[in-house]
C-alpha atoms as a PDB file:
ATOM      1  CA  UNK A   1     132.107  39.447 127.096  1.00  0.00           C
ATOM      2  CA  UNK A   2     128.227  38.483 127.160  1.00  0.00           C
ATOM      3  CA  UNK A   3     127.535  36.552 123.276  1.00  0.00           C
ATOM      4  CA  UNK A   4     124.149  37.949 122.120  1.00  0.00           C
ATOM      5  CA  UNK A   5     122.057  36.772 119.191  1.00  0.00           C
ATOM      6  CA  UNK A   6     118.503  37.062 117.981  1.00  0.00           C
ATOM      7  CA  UNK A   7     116.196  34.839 115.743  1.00  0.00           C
ATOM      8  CA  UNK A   8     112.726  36.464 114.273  1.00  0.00           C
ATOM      9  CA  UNK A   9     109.865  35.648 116.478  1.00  0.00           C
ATOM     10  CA  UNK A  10     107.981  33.840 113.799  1.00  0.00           C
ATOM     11  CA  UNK A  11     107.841  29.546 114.335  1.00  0.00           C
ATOM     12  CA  UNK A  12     105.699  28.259 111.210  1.00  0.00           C
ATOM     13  CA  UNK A  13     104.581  25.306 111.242  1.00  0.00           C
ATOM     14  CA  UNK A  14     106.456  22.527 109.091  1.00  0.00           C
ATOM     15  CA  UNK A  15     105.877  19.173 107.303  1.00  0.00           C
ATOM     16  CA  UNK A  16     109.712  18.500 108.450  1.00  0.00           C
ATOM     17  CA  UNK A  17     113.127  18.967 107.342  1.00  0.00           C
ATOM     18  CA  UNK A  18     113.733  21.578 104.191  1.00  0.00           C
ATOM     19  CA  UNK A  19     116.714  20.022 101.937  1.00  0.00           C
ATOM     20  CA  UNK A  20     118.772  22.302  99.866  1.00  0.00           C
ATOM     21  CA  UNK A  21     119.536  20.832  96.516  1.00  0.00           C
ATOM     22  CA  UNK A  22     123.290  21.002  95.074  1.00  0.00           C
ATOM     23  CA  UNK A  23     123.946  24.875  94.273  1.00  0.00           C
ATOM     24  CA  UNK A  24     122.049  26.147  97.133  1.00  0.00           C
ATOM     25  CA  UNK A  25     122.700  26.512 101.001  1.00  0.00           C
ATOM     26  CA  UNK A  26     119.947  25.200 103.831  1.00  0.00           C
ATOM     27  CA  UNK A  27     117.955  27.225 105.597  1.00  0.00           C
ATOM     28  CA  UNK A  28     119.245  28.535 108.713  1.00  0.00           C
ATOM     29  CA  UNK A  29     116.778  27.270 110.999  1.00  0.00           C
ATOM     30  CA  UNK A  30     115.658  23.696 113.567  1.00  0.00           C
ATOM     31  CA  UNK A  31     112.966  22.607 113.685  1.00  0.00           C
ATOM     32  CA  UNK A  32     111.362  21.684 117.028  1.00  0.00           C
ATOM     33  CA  UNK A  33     108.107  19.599 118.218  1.00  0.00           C
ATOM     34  CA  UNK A  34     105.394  21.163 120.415  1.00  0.00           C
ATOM     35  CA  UNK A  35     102.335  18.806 121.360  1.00  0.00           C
ATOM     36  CA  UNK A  36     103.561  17.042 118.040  1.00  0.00           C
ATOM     37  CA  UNK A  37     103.759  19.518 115.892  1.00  0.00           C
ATOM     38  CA  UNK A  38     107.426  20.491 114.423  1.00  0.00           C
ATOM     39  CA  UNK A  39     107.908  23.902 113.951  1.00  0.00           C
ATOM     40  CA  UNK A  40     110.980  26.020 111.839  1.00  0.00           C
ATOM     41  CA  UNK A  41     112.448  28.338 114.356  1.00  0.00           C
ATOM     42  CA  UNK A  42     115.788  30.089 113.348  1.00  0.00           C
ATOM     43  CA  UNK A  43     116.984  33.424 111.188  1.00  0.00           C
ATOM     44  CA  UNK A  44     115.402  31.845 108.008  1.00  0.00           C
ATOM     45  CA  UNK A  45     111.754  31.246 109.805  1.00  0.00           C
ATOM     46  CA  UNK A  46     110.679  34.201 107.171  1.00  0.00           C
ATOM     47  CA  UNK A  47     111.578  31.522 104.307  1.00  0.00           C
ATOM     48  CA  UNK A  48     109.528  28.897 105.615  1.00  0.00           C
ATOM     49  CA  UNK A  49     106.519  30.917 106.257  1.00  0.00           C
ATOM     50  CA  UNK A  50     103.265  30.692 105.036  1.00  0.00           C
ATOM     51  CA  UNK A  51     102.683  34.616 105.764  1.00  0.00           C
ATOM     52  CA  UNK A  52      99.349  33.288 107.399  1.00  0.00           C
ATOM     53  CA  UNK A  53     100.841  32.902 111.062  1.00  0.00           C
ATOM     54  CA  UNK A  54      99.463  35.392 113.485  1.00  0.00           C
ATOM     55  CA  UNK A  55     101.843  37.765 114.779  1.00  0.00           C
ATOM     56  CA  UNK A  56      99.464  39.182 116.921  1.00  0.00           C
ATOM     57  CA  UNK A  57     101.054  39.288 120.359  1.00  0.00           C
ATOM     58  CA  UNK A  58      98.284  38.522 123.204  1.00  0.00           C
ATOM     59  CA  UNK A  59      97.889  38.487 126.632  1.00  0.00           C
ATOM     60  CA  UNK A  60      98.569  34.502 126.958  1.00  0.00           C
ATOM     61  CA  UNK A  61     101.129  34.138 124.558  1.00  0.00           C
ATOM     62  CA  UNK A  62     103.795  32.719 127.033  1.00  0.00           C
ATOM     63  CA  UNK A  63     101.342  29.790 127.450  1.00  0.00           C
ATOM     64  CA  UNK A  64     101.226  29.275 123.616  1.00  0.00           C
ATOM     65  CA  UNK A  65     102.452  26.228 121.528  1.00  0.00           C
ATOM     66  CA  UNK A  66     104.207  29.295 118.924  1.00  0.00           C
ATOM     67  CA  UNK A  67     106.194  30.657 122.629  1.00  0.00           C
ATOM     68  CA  UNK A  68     107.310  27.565 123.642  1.00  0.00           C
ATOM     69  CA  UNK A  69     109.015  26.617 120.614  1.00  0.00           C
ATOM     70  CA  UNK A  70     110.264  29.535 120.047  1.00  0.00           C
ATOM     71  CA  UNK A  71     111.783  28.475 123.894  1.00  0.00           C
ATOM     72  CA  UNK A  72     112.777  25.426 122.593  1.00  0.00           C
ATOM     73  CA  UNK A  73     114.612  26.895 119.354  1.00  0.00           C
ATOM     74  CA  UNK A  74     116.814  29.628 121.371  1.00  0.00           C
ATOM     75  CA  UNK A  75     117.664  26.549 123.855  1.00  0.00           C
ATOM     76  CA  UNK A  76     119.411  24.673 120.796  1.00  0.00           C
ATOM     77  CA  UNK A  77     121.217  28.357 119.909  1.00  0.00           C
ATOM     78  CA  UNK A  78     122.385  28.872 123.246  1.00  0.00           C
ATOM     79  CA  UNK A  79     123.855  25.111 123.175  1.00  0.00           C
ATOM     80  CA  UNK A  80     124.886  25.607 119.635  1.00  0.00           C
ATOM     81  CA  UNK A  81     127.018  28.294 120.702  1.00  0.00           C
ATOM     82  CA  UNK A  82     128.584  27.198 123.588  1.00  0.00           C
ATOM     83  CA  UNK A  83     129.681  23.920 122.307  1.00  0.00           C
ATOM     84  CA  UNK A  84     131.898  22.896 119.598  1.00  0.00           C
ATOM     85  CA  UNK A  85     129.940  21.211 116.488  1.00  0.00           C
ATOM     86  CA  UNK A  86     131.560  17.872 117.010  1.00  0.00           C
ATOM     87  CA  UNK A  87     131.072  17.818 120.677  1.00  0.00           C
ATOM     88  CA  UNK A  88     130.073  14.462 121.820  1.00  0.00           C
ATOM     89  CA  UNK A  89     128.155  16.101 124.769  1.00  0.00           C
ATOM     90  CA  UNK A  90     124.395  14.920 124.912  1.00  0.00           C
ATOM     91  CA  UNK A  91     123.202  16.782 127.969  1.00  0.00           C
ATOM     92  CA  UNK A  92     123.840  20.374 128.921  1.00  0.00           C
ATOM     93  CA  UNK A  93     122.849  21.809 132.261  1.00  0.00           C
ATOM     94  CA  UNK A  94     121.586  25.570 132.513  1.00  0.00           C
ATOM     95  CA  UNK A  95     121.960  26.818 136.312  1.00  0.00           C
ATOM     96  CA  UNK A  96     119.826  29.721 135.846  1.00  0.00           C
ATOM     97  CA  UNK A  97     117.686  30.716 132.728  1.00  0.00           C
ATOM     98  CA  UNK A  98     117.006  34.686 133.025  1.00  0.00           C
ATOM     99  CA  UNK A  99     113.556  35.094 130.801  1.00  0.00           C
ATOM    100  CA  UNK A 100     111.156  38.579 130.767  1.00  0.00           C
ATOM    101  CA  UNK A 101     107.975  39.385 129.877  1.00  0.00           C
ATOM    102  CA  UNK A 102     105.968  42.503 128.918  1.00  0.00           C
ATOM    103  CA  UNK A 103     104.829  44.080 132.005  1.00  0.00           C
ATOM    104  CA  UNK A 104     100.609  43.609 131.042  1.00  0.00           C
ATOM    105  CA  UNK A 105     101.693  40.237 131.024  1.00  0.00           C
ATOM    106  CA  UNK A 106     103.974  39.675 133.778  1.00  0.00           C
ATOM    107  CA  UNK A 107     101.739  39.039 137.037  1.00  0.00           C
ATOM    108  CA  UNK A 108      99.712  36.770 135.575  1.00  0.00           C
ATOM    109  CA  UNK A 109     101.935  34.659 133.085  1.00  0.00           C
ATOM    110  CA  UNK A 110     105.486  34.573 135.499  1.00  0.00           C
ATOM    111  CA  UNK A 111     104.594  31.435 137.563  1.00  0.00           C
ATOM    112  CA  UNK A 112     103.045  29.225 134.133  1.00  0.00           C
ATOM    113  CA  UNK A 113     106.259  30.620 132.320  1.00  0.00           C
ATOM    114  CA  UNK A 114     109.095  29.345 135.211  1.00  0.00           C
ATOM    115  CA  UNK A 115     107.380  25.734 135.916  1.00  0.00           C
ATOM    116  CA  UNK A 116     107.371  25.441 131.604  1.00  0.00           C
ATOM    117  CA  UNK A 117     110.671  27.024 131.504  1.00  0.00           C
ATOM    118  CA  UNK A 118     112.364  24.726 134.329  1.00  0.00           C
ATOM    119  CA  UNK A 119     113.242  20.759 133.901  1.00  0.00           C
ATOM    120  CA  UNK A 120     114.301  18.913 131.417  1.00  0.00           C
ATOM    121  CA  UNK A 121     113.655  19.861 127.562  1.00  0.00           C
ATOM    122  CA  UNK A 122     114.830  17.703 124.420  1.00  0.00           C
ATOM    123  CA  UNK A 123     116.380  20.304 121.334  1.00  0.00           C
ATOM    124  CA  UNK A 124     117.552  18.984 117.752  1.00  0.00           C
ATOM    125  CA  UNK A 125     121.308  17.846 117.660  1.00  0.00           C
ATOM    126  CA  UNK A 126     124.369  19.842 117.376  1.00  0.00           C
ATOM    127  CA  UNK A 127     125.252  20.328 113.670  1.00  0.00           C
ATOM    128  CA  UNK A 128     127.241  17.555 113.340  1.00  0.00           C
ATOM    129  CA  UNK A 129     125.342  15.722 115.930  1.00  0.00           C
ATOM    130  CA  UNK A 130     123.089  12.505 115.410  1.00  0.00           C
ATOM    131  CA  UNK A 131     121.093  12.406 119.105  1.00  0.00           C
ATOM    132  CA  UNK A 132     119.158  15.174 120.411  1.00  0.00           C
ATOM    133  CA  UNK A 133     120.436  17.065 123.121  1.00  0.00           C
ATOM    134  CA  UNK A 134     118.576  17.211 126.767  1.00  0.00           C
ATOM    135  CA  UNK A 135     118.613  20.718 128.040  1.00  0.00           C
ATOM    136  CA  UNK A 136     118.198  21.027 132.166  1.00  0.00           C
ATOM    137  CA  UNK A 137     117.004  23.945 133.026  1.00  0.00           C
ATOM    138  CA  UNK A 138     117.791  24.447 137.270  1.00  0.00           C
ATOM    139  CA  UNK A 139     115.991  27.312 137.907  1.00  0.00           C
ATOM    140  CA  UNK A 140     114.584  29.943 135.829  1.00  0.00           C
ATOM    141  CA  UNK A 141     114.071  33.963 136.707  1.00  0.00           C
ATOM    142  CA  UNK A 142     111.450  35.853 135.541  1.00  0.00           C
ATOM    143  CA  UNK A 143     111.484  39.647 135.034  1.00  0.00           C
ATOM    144  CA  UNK A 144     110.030  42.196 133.330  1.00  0.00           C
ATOM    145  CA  UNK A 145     111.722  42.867 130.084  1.00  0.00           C
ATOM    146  CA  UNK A 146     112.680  46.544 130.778  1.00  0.00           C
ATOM    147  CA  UNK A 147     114.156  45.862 133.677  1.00  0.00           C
ATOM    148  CA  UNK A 148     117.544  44.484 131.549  1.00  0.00           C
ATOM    149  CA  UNK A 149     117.861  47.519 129.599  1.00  0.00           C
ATOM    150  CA  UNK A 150     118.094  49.403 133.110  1.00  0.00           C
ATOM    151  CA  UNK A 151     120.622  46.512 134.279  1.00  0.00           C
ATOM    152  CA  UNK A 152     122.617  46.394 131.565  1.00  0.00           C
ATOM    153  CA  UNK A 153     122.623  50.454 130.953  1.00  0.00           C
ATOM    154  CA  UNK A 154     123.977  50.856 134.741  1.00  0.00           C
ATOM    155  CA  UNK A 155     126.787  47.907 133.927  1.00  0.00           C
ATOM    156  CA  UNK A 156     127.718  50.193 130.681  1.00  0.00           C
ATOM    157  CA  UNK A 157     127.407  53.785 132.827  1.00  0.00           C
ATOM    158  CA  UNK A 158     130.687  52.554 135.120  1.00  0.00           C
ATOM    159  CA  UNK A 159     128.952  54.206 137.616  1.00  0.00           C
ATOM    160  CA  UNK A 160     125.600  52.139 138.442  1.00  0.00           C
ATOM    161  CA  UNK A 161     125.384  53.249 142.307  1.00  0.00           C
ATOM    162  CA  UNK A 162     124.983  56.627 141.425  1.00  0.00           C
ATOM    163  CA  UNK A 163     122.682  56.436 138.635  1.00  0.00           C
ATOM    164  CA  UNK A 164     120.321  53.852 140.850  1.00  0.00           C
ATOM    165  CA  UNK A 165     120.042  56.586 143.287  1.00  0.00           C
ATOM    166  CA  UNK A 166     117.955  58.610 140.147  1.00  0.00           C
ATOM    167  CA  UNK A 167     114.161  57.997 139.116  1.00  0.00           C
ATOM    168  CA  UNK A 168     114.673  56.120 135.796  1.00  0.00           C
ATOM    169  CA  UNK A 169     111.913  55.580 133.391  1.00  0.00           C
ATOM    170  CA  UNK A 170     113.275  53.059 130.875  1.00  0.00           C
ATOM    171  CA  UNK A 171     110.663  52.517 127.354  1.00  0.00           C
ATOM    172  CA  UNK A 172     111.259  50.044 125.350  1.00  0.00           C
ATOM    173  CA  UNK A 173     109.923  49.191 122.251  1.00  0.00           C
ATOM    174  CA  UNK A 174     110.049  45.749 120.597  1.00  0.00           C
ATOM    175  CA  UNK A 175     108.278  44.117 117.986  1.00  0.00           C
ATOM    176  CA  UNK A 176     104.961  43.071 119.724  1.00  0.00           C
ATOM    177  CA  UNK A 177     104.679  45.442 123.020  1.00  0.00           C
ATOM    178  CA  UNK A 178     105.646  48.576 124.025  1.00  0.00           C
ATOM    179  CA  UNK A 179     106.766  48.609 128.177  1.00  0.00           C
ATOM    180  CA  UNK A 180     107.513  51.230 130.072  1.00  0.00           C
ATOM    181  CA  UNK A 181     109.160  50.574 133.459  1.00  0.00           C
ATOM    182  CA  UNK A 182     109.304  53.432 136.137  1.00  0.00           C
ATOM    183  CA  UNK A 183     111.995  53.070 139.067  1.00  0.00           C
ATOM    184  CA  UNK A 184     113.052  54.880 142.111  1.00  0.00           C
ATOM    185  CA  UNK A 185     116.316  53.324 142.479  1.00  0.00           C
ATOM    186  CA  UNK A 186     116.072  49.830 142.209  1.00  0.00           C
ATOM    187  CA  UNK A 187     112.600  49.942 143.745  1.00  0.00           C
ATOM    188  CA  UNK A 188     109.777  49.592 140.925  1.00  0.00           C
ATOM    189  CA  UNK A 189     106.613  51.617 141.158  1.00  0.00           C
ATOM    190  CA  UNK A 190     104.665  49.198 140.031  1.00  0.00           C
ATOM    191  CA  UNK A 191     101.151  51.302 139.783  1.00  0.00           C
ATOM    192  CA  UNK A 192     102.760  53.556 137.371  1.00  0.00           C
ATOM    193  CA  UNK A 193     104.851  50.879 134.961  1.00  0.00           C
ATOM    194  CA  UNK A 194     102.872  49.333 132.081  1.00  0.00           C
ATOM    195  CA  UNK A 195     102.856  47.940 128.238  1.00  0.00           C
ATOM    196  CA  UNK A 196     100.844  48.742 125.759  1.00  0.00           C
ATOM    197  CA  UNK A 197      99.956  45.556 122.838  1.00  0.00           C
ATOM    198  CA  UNK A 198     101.489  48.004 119.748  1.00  0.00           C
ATOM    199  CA  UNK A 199     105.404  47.905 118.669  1.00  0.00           C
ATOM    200  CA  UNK A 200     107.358  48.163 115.598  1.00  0.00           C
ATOM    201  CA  UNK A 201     105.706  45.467 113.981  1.00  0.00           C
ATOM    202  CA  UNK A 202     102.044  47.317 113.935  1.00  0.00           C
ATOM    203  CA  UNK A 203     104.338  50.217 112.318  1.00  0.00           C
ATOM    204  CA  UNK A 204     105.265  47.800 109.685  1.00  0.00           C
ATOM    205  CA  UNK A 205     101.999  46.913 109.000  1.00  0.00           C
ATOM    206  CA  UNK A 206     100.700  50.021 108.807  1.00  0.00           C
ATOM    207  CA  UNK A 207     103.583  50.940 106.142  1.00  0.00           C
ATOM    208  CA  UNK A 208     102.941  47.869 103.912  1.00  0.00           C
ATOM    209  CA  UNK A 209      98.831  48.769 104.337  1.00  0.00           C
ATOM    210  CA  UNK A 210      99.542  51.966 103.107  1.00  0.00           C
ATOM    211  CA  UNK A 211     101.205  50.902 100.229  1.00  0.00           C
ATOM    212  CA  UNK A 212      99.229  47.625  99.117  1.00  0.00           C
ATOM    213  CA  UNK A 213      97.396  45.826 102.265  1.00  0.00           C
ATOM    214  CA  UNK A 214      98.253  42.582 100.724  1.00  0.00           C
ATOM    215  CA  UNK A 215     102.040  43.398 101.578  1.00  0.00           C
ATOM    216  CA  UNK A 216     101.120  42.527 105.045  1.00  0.00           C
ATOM    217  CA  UNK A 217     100.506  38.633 104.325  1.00  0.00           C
ATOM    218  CA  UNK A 218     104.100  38.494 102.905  1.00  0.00           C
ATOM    219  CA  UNK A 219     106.590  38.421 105.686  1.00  0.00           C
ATOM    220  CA  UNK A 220     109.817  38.771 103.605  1.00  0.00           C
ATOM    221  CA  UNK A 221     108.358  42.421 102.681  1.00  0.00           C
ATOM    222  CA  UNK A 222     107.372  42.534 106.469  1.00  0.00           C
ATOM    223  CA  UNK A 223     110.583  41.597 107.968  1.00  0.00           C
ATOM    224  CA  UNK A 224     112.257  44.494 105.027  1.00  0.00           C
ATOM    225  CA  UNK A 225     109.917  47.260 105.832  1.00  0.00           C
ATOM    226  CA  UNK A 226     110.419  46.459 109.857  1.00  0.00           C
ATOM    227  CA  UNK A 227     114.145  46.442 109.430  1.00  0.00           C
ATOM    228  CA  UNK A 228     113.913  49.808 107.297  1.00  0.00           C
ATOM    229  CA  UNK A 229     112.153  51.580 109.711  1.00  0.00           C
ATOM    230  CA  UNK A 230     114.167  50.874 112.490  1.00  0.00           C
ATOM    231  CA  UNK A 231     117.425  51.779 110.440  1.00  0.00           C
ATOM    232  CA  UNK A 232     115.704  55.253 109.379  1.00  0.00           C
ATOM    233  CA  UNK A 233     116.575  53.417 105.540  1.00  0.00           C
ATOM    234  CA  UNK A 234     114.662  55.497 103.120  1.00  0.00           C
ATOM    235  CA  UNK A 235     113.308  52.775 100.463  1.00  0.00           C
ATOM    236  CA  UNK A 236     112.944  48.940 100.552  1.00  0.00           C
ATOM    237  CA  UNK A 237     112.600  46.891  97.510  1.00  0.00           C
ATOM    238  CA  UNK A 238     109.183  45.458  96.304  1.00  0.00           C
ATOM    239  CA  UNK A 239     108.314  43.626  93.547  1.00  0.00           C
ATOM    240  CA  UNK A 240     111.745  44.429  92.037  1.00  0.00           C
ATOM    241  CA  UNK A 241     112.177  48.179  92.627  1.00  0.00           C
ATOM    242  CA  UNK A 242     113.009  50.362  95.424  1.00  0.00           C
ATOM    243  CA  UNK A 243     109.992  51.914  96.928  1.00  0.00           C
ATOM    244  CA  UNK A 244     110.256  55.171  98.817  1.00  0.00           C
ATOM    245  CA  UNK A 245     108.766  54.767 102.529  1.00  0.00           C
ATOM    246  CA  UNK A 246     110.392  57.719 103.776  1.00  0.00           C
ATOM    247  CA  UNK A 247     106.880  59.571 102.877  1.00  0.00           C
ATOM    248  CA  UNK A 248     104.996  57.079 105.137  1.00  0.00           C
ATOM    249  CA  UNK A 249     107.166  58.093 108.377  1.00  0.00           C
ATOM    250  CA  UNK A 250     103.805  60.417 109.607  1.00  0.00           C
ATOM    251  CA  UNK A 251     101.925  57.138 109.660  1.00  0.00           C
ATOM    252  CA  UNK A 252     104.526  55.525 111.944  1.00  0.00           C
ATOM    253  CA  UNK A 253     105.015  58.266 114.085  1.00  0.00           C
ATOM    254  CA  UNK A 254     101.392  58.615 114.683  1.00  0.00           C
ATOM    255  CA  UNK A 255     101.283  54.982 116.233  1.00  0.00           C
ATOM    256  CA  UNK A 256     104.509  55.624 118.376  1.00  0.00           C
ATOM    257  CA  UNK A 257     102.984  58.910 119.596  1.00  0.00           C
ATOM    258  CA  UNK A 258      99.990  56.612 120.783  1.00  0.00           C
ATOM    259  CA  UNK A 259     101.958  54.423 122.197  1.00  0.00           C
ATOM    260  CA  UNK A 260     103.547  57.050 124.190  1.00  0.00           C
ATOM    261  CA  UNK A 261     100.262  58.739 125.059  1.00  0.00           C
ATOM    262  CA  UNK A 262      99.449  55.764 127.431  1.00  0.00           C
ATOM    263  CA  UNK A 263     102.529  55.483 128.785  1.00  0.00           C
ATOM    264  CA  UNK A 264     102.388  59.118 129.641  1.00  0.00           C
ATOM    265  CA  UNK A 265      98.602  58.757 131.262  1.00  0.00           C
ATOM    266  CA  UNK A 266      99.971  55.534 133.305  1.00  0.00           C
ATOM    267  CA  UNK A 267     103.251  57.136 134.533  1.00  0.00           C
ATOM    268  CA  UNK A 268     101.166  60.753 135.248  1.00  0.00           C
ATOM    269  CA  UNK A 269     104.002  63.079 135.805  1.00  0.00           C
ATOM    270  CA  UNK A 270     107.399  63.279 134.380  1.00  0.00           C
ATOM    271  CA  UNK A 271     108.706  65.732 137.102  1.00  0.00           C
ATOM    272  CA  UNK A 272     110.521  63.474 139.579  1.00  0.00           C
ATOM    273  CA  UNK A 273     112.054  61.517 136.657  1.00  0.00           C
ATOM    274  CA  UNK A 274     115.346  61.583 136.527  1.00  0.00           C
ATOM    275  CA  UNK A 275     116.330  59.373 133.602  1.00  0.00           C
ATOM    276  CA  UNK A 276     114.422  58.318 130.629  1.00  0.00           C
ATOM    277  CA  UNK A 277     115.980  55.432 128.599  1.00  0.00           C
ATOM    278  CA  UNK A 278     115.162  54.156 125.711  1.00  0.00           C
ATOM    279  CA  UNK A 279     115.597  50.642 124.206  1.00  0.00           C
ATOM    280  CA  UNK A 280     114.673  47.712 121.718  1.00  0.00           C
ATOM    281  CA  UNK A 281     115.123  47.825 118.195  1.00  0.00           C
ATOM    282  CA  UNK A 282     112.669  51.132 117.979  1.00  0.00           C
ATOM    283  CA  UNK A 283     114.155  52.531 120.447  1.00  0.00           C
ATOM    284  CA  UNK A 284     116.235  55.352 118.410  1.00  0.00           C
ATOM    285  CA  UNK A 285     112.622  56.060 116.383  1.00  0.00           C
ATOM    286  CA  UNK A 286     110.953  56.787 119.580  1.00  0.00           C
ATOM    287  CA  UNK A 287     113.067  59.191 121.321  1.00  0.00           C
ATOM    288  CA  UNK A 288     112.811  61.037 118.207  1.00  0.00           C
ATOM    289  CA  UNK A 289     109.244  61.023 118.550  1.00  0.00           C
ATOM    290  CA  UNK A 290     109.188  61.723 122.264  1.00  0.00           C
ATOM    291  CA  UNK A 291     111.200  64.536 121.742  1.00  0.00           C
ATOM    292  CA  UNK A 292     109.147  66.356 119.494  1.00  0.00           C
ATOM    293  CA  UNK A 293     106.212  65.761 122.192  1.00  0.00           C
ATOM    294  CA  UNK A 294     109.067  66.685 125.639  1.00  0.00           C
ATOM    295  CA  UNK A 295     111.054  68.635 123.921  1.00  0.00           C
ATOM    296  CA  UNK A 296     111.870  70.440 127.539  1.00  0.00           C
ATOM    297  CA  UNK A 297     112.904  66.619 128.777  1.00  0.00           C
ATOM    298  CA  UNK A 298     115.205  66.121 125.820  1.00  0.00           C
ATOM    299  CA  UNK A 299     118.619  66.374 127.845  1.00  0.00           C
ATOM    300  CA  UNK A 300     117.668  63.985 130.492  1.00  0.00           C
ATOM    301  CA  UNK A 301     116.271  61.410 127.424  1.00  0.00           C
ATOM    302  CA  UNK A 302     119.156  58.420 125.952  1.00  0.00           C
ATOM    303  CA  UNK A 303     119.380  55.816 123.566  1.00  0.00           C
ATOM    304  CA  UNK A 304     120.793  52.657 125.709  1.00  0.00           C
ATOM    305  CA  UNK A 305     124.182  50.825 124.378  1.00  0.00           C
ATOM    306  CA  UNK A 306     123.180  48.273 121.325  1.00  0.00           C
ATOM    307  CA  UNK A 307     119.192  48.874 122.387  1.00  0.00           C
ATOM    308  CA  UNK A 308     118.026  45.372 120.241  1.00  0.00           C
ATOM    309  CA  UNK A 309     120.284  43.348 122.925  1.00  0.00           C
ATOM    310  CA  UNK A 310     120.065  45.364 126.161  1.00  0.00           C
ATOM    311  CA  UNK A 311     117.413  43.482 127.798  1.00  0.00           C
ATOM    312  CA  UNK A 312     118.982  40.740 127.488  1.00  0.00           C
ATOM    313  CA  UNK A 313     122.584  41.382 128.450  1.00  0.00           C
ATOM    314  CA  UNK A 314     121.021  42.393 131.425  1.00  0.00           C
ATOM    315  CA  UNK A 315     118.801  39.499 132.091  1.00  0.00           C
ATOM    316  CA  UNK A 316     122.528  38.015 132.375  1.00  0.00           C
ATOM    317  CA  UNK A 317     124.216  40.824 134.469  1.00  0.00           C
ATOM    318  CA  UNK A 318     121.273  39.463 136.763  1.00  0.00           C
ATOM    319  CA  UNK A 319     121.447  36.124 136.606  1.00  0.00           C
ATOM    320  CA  UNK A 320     125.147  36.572 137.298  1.00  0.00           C
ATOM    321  CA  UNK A 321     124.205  38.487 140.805  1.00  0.00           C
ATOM    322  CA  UNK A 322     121.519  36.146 141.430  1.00  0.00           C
ATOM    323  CA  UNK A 323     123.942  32.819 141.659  1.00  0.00           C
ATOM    324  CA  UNK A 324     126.326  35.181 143.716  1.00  0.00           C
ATOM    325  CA  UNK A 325     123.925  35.488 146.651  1.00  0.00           C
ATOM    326  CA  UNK A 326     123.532  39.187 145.539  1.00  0.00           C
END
């Protein structure tokens, strides 16, 4: 069984520790240091957020101070996970760390992102803890995100030797970037993948600027409109009542049909593709879209198994083969 879990990829920036006073619970969060400034990274990030962080994702963002502790915050997870709470362990070696990156960004960023990813990092205690853990990373992969969804999807088939003798175009749509990856078996065409800088989070915005632009600066109403639109939920609640967002689904399917307009004028031709899969947490809203625009391509298009975490369970599937000599 492969343990997945996800935080929000916001990291404010913190004075320190937030206390919960008697009657309340604490924030579920750490809080990390980058170049000396401590950051809240964690499910609760939201809660501790200004709503004046950029969420802009650009092209150098695996070089930024926000990226690495964001790195730093899902090392203290993984460790947080894998050892009990009142584990007296204060160093915990990683073999291989299995990390992607959107395809505009992965030339350029992949050797900057492995030498920052590999050696030793320091991560707040366990929860019971009273010393920081060190975290050795061995050796770190890098990959281009889509490439897990295709991994993991060909784990899940039962039959990955004949699917990775098809053409599979794999699209997936996170919060910052939309990739597309196009293979012919396990061979990438490289000229014809690609990512685009819009995902479901520019469809949020959109919503909440459609609505009342200053909805935008407050990410609790973000993080409810981004989570309604991926669950097809027809109203969120704002400012106390439930406001219908179901009429605003033209405006969201206008930026997913753009999005899918330059993957179509990278990849050229559809005709020699076998496979299209879809994945990420929009990847459901965007094969409905893409169907409307292919509808002849609709029986060769699918919805990966649990699209949010497909990337990732294949990052491990790979990491797995990788320290097998495969």
């Amino acid at each position: 069984m492969i343990r997945t879990g996800s935080i929000p990829s916001i990291c404010p920036r913190v004075a320190g520790e937030a206390t919960a006073t008697a009657g309340m619970s604490a924030l579920s969060g750490v809080v990390v240091t980058v170049n000396g400034v401590p950051h809240f990274v964690g499910p609760d990030a939201s809660l501790r957020s200004s709503g004046r962080e950029a969420r802009a994702v650009l092209d150098d963002y695996a070089r930024s101070d926000a990226y690495k502790a964001l790195f730093l915050g899902a090392l203290a997870y993984i460790c947080r996970d894998a050892l009990p709470p009142n584990s007296e362990v204060t160093t915990v070696e990683i073999r291989r760390l299995v990390v992607g990156l959107p395809l505009n960004t992965l030339m350029d960023q992949r050797d900057a992102l492995r030498e920052m990813v590999e050696g030793t990092h320091n991560v707040p205690p366990l929860p019971y803890g009273k010393e920081p853990l060190k975290v050795v990373v061995r050796s770190c992969t890098v990959v281009a995100q889509p490439q897990g969804a295709m991994v993991s999807h060909g784990a899940a088939s039962g039959d990955a030797q004949n699917l990775f003798k098809q053409n599979i175009l794999v699209l997936d749509i996170g919060g910052g970037t939309f990739d597309w990856y196009l293979s012919h078996g396990k061979k990438a065409l490289i000229e014809r993948c690609g990512a685009y800088p819009k995902g479901m989070l520019e469809c949020a915005f959109a919503v909440c600027d459609s609505i009342d632009k200053s909805l935008r600066d407050d990410p609790i109403i973000v993080s409810r409109v981004d989570e309604a639109l991926r669950e097809n939920t027809e109203t969120v609640m704002i400012s106390g009542w439930p406001v219908n967002i179901a009429m605003h689904r033209g405006t969201v399917n206008a930026i997913l049909r753009e999005c899918l307009s330059r993957m179509l004028d990278s990849v050229k031709s559809l005709k020699s593709v076998d496979l299209i899969l879809f994945a990420g947490g929009g990847g459901q809203r965007m094969l409905e879209v893409m169907s409307a625009m292919q509808p002849n391509r609709v029986g060769s298009m699918k919805v990966v198994k649990d699209p949010v975490f497909s990337n990732v369970r294949g990052f491990h599937l790979l990491g797995e083969l990788l320290n097998n000599g495969q």
